[in-house]
PDB file of N, CA and C in Angstrom:
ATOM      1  N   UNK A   1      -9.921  15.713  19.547  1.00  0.00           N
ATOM      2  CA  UNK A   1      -9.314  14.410  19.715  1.00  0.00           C
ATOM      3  C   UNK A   1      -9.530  13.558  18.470  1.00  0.00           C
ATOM      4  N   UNK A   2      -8.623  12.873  18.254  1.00  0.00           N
ATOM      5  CA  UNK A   2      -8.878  11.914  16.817  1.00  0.00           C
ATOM      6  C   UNK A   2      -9.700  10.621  17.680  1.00  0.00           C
ATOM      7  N   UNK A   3     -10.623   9.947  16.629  1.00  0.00           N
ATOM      8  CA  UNK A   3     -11.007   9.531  16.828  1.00  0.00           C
ATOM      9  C   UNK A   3     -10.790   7.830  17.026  1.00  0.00           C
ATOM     10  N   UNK A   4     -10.826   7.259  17.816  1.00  0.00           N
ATOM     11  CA  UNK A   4     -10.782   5.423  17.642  1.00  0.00           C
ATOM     12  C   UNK A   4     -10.984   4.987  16.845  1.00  0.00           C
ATOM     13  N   UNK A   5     -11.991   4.967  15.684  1.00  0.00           N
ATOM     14  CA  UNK A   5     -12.167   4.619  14.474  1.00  0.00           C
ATOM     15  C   UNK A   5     -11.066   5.054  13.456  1.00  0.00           C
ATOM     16  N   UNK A   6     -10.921   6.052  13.376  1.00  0.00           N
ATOM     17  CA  UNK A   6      -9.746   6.821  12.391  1.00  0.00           C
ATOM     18  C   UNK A   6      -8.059   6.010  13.270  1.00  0.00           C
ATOM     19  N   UNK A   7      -8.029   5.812  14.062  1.00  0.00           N
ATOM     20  CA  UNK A   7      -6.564   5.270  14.834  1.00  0.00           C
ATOM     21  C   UNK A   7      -6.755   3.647  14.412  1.00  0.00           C
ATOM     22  N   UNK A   8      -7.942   2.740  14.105  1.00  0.00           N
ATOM     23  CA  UNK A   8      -8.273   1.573  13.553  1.00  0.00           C
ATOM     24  C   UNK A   8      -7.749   1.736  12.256  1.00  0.00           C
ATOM     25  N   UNK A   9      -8.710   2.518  11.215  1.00  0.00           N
ATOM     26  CA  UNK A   9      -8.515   2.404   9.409  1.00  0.00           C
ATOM     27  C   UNK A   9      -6.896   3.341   9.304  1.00  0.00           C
ATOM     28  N   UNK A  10      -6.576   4.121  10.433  1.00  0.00           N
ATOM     29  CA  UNK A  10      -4.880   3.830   9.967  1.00  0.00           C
ATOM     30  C   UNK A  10      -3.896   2.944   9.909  1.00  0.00           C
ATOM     31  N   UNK A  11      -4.248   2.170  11.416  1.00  0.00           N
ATOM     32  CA  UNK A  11      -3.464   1.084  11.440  1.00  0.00           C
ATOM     33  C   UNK A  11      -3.584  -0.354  10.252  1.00  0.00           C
ATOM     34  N   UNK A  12      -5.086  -0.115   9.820  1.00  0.00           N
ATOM     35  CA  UNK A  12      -5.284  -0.954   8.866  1.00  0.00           C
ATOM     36  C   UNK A  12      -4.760  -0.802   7.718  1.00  0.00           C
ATOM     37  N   UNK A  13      -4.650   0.423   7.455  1.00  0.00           N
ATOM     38  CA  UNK A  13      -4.179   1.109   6.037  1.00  0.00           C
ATOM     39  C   UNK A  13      -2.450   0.246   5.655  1.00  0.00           C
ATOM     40  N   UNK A  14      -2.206   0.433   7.077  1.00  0.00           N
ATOM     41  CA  UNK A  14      -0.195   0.399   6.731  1.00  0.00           C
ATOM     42  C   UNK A  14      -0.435  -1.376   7.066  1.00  0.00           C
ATOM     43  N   UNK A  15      -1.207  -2.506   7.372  1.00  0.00           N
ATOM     44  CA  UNK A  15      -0.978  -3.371   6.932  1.00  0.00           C
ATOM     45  C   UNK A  15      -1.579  -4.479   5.796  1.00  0.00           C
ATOM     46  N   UNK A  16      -2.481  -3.727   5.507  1.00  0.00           N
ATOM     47  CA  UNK A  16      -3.103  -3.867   4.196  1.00  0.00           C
ATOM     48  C   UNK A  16      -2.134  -3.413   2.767  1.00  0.00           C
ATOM     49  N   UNK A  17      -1.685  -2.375   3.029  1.00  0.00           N
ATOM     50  CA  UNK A  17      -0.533  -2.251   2.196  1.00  0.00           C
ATOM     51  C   UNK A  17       0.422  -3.232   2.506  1.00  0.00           C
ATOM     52  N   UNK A  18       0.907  -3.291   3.380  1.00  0.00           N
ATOM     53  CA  UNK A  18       2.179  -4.145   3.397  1.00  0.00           C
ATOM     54  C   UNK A  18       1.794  -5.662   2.914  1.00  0.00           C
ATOM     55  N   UNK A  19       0.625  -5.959   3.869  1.00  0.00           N
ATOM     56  CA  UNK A  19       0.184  -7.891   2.587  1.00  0.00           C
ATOM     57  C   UNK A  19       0.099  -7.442   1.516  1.00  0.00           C
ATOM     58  N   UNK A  20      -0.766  -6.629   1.049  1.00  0.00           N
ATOM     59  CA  UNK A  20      -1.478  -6.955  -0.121  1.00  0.00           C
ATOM     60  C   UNK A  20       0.358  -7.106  -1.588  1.00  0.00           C
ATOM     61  N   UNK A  21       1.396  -5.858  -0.896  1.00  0.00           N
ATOM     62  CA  UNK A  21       2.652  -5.723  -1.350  1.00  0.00           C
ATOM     63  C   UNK A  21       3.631  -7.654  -1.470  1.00  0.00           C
ATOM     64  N   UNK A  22       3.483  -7.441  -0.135  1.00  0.00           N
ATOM     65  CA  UNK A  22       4.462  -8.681  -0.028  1.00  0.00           C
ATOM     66  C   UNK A  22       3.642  -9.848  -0.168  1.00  0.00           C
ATOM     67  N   UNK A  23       2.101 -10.329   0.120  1.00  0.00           N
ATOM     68  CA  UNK A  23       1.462 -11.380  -0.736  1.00  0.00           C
ATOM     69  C   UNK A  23       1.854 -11.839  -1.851  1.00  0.00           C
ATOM     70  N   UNK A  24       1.502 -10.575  -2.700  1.00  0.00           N
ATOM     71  CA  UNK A  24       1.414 -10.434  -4.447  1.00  0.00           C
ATOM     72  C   UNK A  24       3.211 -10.651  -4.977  1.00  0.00           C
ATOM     73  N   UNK A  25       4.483  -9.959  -4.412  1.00  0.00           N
ATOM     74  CA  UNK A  25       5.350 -10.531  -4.901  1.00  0.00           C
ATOM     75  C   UNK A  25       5.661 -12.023  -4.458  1.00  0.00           C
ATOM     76  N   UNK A  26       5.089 -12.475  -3.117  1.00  0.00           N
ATOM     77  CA  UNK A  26       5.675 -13.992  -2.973  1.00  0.00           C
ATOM     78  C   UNK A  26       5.031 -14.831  -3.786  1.00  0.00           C
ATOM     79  N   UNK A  27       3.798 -14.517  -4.452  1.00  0.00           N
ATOM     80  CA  UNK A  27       2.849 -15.660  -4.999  1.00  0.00           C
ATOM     81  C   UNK A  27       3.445 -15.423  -6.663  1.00  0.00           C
ATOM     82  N   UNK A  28       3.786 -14.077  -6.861  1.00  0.00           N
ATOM     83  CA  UNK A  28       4.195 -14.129  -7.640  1.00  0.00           C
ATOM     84  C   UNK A  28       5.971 -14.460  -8.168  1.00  0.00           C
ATOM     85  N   UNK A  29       6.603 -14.111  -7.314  1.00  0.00           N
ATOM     86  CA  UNK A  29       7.576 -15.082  -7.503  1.00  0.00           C
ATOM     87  C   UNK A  29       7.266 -16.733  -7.614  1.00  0.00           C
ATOM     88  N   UNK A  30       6.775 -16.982  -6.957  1.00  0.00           N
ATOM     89  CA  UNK A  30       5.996 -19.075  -7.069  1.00  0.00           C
ATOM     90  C   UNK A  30       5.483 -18.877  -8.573  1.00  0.00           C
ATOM     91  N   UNK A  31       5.126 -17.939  -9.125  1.00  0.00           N
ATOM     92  CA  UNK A  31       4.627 -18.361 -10.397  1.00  0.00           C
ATOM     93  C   UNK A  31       5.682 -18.336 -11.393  1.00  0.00           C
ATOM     94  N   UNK A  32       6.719 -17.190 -10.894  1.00  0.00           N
ATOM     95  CA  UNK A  32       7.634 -17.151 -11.972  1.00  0.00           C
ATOM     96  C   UNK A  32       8.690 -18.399 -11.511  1.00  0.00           C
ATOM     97  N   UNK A  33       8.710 -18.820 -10.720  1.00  0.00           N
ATOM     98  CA  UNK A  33       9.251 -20.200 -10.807  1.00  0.00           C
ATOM     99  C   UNK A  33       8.926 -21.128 -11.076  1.00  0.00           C
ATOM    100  N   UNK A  34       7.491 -21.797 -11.190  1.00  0.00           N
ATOM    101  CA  UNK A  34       6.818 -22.971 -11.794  1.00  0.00           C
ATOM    102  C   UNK A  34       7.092 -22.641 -13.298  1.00  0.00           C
ATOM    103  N   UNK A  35       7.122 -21.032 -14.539  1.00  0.00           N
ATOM    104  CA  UNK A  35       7.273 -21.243 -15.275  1.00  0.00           C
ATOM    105  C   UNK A  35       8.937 -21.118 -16.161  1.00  0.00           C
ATOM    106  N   UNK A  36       9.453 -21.316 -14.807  1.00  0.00           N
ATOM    107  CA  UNK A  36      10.781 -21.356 -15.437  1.00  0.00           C
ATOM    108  C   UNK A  36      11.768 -19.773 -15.053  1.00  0.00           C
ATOM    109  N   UNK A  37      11.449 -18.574 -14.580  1.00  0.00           N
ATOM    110  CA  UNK A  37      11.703 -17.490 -14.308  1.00  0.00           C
ATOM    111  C   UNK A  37      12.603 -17.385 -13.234  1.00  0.00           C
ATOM    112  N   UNK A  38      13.397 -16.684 -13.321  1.00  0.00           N
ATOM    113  CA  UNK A  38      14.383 -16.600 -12.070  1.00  0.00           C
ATOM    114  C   UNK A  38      13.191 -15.648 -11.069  1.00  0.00           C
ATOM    115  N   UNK A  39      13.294 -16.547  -9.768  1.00  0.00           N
ATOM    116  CA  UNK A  39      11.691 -15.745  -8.917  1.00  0.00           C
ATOM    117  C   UNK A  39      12.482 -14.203  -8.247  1.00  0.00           C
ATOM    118  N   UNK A  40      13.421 -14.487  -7.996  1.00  0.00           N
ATOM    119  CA  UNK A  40      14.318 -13.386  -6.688  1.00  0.00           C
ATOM    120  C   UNK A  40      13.866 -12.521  -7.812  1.00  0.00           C
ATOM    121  N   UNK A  41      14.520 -12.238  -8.696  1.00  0.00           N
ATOM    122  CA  UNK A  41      14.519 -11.375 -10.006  1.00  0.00           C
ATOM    123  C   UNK A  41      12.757 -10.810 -10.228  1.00  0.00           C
ATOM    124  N   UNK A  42      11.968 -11.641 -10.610  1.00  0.00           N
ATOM    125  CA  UNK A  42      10.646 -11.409 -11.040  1.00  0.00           C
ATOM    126  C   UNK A  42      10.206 -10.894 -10.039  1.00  0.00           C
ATOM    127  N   UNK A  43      10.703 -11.385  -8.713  1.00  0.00           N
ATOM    128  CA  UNK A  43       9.998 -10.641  -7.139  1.00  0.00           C
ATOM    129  C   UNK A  43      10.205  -8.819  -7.295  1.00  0.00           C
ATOM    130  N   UNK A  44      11.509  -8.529  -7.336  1.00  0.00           N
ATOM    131  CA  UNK A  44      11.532  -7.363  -7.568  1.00  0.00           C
ATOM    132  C   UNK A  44      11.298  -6.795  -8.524  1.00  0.00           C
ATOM    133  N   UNK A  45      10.658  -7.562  -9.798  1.00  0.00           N
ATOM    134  CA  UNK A  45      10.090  -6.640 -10.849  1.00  0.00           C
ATOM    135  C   UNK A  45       8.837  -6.020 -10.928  1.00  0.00           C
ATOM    136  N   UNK A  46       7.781  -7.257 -10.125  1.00  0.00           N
ATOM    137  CA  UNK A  46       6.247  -7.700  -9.880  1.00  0.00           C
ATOM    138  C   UNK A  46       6.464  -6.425  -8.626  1.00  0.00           C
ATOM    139  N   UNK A  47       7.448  -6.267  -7.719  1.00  0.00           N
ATOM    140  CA  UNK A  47       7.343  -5.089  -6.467  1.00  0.00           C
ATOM    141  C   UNK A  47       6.922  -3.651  -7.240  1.00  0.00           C
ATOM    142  N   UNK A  48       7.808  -3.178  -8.215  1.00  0.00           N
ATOM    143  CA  UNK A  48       8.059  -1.858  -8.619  1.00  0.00           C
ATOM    144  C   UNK A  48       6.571  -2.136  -9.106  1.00  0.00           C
ATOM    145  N   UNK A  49       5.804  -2.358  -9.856  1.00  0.00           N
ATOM    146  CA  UNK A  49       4.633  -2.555 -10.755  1.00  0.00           C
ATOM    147  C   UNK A  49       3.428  -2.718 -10.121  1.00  0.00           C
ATOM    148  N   UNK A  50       3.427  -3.419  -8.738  1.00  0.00           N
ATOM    149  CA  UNK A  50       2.240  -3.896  -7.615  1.00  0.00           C
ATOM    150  C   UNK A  50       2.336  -2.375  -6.557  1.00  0.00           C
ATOM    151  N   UNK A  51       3.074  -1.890  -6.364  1.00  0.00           N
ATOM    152  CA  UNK A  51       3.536  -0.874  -5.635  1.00  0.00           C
ATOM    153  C   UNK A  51       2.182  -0.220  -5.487  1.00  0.00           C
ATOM    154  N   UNK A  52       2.176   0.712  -6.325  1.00  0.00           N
ATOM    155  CA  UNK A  52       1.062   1.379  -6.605  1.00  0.00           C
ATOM    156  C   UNK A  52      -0.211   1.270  -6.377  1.00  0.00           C
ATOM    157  N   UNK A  53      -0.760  -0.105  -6.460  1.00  0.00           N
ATOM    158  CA  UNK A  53      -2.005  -1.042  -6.262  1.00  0.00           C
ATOM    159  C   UNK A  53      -1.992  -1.365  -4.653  1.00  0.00           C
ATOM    160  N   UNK A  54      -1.084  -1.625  -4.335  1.00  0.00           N
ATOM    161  CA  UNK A  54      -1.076  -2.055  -2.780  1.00  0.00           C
ATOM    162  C   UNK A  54      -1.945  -0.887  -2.413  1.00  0.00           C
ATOM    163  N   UNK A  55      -1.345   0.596  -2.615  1.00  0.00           N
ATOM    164  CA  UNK A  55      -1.803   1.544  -2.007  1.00  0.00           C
ATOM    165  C   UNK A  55      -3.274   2.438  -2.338  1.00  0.00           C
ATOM    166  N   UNK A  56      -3.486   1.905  -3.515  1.00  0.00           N
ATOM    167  CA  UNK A  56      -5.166   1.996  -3.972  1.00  0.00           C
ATOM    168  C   UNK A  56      -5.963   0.847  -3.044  1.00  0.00           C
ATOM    169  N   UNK A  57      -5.541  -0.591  -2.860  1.00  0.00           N
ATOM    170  CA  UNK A  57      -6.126  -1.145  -1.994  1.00  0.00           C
ATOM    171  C   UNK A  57      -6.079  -1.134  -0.455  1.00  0.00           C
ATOM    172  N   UNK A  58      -4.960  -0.680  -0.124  1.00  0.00           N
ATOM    173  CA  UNK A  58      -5.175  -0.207   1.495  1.00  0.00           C
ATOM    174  C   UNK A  58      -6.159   0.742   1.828  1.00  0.00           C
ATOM    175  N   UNK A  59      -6.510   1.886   0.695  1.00  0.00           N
ATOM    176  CA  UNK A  59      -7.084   3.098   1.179  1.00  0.00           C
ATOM    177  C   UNK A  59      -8.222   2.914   1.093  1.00  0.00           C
ATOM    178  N   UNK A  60      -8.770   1.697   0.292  1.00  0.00           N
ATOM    179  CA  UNK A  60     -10.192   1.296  -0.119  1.00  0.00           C
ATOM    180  C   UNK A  60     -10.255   0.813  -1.180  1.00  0.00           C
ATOM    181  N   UNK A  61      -9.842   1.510  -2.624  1.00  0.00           N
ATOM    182  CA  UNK A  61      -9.571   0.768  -4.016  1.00  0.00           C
ATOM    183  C   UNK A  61     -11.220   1.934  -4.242  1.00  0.00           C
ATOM    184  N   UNK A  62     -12.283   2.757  -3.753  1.00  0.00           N
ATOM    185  CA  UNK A  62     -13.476   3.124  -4.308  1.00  0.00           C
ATOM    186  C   UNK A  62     -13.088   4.684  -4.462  1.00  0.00           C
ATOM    187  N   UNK A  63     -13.591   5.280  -4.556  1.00  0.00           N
ATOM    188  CA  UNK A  63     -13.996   6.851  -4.854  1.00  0.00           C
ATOM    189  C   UNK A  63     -14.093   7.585  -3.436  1.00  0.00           C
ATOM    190  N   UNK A  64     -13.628   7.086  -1.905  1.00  0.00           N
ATOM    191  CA  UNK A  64     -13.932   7.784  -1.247  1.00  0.00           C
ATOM    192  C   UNK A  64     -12.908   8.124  -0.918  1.00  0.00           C
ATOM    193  N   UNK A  65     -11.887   8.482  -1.314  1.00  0.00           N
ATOM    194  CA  UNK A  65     -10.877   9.518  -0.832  1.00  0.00           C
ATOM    195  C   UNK A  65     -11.143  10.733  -2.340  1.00  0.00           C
ATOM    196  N   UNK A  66     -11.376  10.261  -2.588  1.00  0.00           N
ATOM    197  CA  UNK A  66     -11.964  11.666  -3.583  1.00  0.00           C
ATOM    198  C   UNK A  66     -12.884  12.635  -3.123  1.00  0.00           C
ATOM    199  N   UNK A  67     -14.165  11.823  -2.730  1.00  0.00           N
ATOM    200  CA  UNK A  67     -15.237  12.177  -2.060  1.00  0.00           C
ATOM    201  C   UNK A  67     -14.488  12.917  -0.555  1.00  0.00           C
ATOM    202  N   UNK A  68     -14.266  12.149  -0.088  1.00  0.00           N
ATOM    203  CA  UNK A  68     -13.111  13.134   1.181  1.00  0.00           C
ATOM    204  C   UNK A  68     -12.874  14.999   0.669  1.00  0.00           C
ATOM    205  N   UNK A  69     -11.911  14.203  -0.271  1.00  0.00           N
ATOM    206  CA  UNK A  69     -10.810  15.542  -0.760  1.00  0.00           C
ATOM    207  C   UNK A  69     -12.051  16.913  -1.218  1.00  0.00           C
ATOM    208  N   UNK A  70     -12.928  16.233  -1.968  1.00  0.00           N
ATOM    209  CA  UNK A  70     -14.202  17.544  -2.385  1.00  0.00           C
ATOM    210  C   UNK A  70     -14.531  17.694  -1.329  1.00  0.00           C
ATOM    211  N   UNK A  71     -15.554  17.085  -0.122  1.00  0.00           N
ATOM    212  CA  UNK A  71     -15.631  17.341   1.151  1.00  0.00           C
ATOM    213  C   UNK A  71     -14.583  18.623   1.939  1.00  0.00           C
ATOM    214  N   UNK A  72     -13.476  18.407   1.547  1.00  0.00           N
ATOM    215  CA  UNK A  72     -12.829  19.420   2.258  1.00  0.00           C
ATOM    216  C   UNK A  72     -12.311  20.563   1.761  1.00  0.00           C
ATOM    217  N   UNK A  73     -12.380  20.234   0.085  1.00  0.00           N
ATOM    218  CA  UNK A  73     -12.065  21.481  -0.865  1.00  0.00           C
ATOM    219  C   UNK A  73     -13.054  22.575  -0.457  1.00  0.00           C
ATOM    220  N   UNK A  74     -13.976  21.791  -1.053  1.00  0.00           N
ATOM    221  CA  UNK A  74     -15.164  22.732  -1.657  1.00  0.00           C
ATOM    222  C   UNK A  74     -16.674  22.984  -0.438  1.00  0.00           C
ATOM    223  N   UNK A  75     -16.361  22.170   0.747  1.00  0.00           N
ATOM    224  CA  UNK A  75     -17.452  22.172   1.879  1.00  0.00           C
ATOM    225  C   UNK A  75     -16.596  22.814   3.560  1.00  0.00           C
ATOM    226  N   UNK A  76     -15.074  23.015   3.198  1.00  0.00           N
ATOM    227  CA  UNK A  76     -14.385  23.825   3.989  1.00  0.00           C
ATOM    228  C   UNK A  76     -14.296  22.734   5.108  1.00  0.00           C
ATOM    229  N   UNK A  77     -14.600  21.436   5.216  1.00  0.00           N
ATOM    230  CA  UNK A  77     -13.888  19.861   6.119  1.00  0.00           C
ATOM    231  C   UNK A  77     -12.477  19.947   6.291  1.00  0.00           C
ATOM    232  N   UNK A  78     -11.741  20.835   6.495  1.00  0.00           N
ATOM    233  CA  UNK A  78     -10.315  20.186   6.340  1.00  0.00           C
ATOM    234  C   UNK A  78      -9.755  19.351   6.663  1.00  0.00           C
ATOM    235  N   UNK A  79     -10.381  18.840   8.241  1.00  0.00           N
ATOM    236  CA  UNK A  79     -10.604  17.833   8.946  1.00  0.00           C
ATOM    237  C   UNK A  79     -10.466  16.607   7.961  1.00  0.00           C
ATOM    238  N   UNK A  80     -11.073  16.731   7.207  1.00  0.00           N
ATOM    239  CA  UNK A  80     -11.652  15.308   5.880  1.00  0.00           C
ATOM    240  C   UNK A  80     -10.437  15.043   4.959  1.00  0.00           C
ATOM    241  N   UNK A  81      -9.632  16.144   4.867  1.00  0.00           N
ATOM    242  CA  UNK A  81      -8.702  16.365   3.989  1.00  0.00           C
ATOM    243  C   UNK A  81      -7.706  15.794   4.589  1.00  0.00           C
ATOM    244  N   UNK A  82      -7.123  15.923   5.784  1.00  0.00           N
ATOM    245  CA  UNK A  82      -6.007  15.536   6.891  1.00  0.00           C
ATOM    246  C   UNK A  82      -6.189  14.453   7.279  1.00  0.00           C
ATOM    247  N   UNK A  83      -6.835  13.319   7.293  1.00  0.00           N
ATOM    248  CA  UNK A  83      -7.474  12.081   7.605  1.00  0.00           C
ATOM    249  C   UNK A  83      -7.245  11.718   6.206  1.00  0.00           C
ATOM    250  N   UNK A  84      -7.266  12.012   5.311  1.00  0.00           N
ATOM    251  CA  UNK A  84      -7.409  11.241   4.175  1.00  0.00           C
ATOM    252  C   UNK A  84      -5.720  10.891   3.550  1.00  0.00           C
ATOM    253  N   UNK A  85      -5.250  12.188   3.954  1.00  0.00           N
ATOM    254  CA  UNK A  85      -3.550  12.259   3.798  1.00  0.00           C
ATOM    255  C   UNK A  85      -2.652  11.630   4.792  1.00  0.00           C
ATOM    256  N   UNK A  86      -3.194  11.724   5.740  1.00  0.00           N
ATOM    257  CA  UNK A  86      -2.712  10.515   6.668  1.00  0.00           C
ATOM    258  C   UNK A  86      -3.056   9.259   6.451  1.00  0.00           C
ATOM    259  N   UNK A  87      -4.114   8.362   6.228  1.00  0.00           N
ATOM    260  CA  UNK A  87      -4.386   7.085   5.701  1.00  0.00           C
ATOM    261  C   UNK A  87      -3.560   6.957   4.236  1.00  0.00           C
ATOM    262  N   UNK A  88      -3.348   7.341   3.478  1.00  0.00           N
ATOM    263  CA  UNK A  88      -2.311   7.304   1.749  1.00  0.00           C
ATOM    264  C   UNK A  88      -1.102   7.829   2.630  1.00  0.00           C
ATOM    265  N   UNK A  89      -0.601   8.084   3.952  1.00  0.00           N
ATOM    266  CA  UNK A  89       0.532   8.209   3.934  1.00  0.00           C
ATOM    267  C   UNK A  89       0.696   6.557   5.011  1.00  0.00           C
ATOM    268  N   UNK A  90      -0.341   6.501   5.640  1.00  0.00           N
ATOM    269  CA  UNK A  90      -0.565   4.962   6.196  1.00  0.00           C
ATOM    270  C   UNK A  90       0.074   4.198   5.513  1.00  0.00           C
ATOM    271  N   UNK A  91      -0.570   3.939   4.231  1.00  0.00           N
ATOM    272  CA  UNK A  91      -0.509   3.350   2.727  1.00  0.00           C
ATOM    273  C   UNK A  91       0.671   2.842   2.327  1.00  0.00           C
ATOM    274  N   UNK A  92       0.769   4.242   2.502  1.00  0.00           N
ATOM    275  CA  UNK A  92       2.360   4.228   1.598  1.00  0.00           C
ATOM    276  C   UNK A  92       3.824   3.626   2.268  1.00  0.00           C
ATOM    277  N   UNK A  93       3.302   3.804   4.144  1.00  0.00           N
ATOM    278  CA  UNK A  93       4.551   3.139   5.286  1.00  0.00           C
ATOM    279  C   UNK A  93       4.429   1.807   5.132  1.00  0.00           C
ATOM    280  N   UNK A  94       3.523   1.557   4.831  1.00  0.00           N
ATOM    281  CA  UNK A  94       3.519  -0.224   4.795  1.00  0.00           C
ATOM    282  C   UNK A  94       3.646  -0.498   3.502  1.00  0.00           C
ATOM    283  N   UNK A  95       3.515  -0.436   2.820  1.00  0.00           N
ATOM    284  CA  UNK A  95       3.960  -1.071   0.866  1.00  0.00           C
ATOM    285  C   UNK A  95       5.647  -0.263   0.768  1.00  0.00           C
ATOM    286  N   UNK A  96       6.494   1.127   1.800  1.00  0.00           N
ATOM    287  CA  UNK A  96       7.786   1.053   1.822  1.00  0.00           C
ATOM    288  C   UNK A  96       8.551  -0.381   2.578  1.00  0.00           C
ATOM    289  N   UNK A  97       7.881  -0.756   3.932  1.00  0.00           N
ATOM    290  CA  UNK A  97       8.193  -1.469   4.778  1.00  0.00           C
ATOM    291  C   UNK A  97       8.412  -3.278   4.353  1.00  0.00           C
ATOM    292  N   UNK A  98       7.012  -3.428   2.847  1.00  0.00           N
ATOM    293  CA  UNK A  98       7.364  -4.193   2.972  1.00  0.00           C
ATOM    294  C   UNK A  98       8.438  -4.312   1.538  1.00  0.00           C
ATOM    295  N   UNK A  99       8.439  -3.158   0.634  1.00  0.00           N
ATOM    296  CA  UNK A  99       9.679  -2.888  -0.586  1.00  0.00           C
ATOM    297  C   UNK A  99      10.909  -3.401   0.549  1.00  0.00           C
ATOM    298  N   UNK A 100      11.469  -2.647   1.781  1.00  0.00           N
ATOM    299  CA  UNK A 100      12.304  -3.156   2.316  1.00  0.00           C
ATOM    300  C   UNK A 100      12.548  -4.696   2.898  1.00  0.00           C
ATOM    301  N   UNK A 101      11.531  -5.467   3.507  1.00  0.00           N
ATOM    302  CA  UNK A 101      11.724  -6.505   3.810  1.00  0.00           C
ATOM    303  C   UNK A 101      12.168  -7.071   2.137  1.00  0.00           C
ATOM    304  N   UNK A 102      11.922  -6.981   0.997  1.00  0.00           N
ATOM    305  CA  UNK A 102      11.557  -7.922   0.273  1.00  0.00           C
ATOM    306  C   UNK A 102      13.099  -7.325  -0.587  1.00  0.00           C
ATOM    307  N   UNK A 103      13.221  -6.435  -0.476  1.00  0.00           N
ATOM    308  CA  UNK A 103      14.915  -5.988  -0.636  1.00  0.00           C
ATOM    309  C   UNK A 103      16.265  -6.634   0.239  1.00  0.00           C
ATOM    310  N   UNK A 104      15.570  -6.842   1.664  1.00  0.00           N
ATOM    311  CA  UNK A 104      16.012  -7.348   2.230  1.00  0.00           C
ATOM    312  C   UNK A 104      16.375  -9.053   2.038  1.00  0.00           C
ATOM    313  N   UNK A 105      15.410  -9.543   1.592  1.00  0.00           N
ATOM    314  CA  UNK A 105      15.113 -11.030   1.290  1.00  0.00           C
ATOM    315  C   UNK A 105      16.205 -11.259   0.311  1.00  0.00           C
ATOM    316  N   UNK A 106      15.366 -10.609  -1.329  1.00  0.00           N
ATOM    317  CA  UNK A 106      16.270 -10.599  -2.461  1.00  0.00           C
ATOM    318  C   UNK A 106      17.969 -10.298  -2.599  1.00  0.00           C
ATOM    319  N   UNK A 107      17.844  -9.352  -1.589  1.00  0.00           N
ATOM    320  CA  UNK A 107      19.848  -8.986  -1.529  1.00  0.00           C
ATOM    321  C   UNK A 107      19.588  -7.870  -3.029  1.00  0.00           C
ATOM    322  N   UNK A 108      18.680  -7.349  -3.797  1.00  0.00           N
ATOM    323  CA  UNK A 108      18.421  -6.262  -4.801  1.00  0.00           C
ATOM    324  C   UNK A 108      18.714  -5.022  -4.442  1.00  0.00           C
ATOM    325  N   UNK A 109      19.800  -4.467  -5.234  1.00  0.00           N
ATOM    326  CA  UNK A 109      19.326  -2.878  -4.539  1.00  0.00           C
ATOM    327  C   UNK A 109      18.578  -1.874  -5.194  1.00  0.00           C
ATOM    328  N   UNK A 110      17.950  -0.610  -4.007  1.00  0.00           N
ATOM    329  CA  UNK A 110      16.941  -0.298  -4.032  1.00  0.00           C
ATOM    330  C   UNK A 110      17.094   0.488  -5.169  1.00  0.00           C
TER     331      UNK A 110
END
């Protein structure tokens, strides 16, 4: 059975990605408009570039999905390995979800 804890840090995973995604372009659009920047525009530039980061910070932003992945390479956990690919695929549903809302917003296509 999977565990309650692991059904928690997934669900956390896909909305930690999704703020940390759509936070960072709204604040950053506000900046590219105080300095003069078309924001809709800068929103979807700051998206493609933050992308990536959303999903280092949903999963933790430390060394333990590494630590995982050796765990299951090299100590035969596979268990450790499948939990870890599911949370970065967590990750990754919420920083798509919120690329779409914010595609959605902008009228940009994808």
């Amino acid at each position: 059975m999977i565990e309650e804890r692991f059904m928690a840090s997934f669900i956390n995973c896909y909305f930690i990605g999704l703020g940390v995604l759509l936070g960072g372009v709204i604040i950053g659009g506000l900046g590219a408009f105080l300095v003069g920047q078309p924001p809709l525009t800068m929103m979807v530039k700051i998206e493609k570039g933050l992308k990536i980061w959303a999903i280092v910070a949903a999963i933790g932003g430390t060394f333990d999905a590494i630590t995982n992945f050796q765990r299951g390479i090299f100590y035969g956990e596979t268990l450790s390995i499948f939990k870890q690919i599911l949370l970065i695929i967590a990750a990754m549903g919420g920083t798509h979800t919120a690329s779409l809302i914010l595609h959605w917003l902008t009228q940009e296509q994808m």
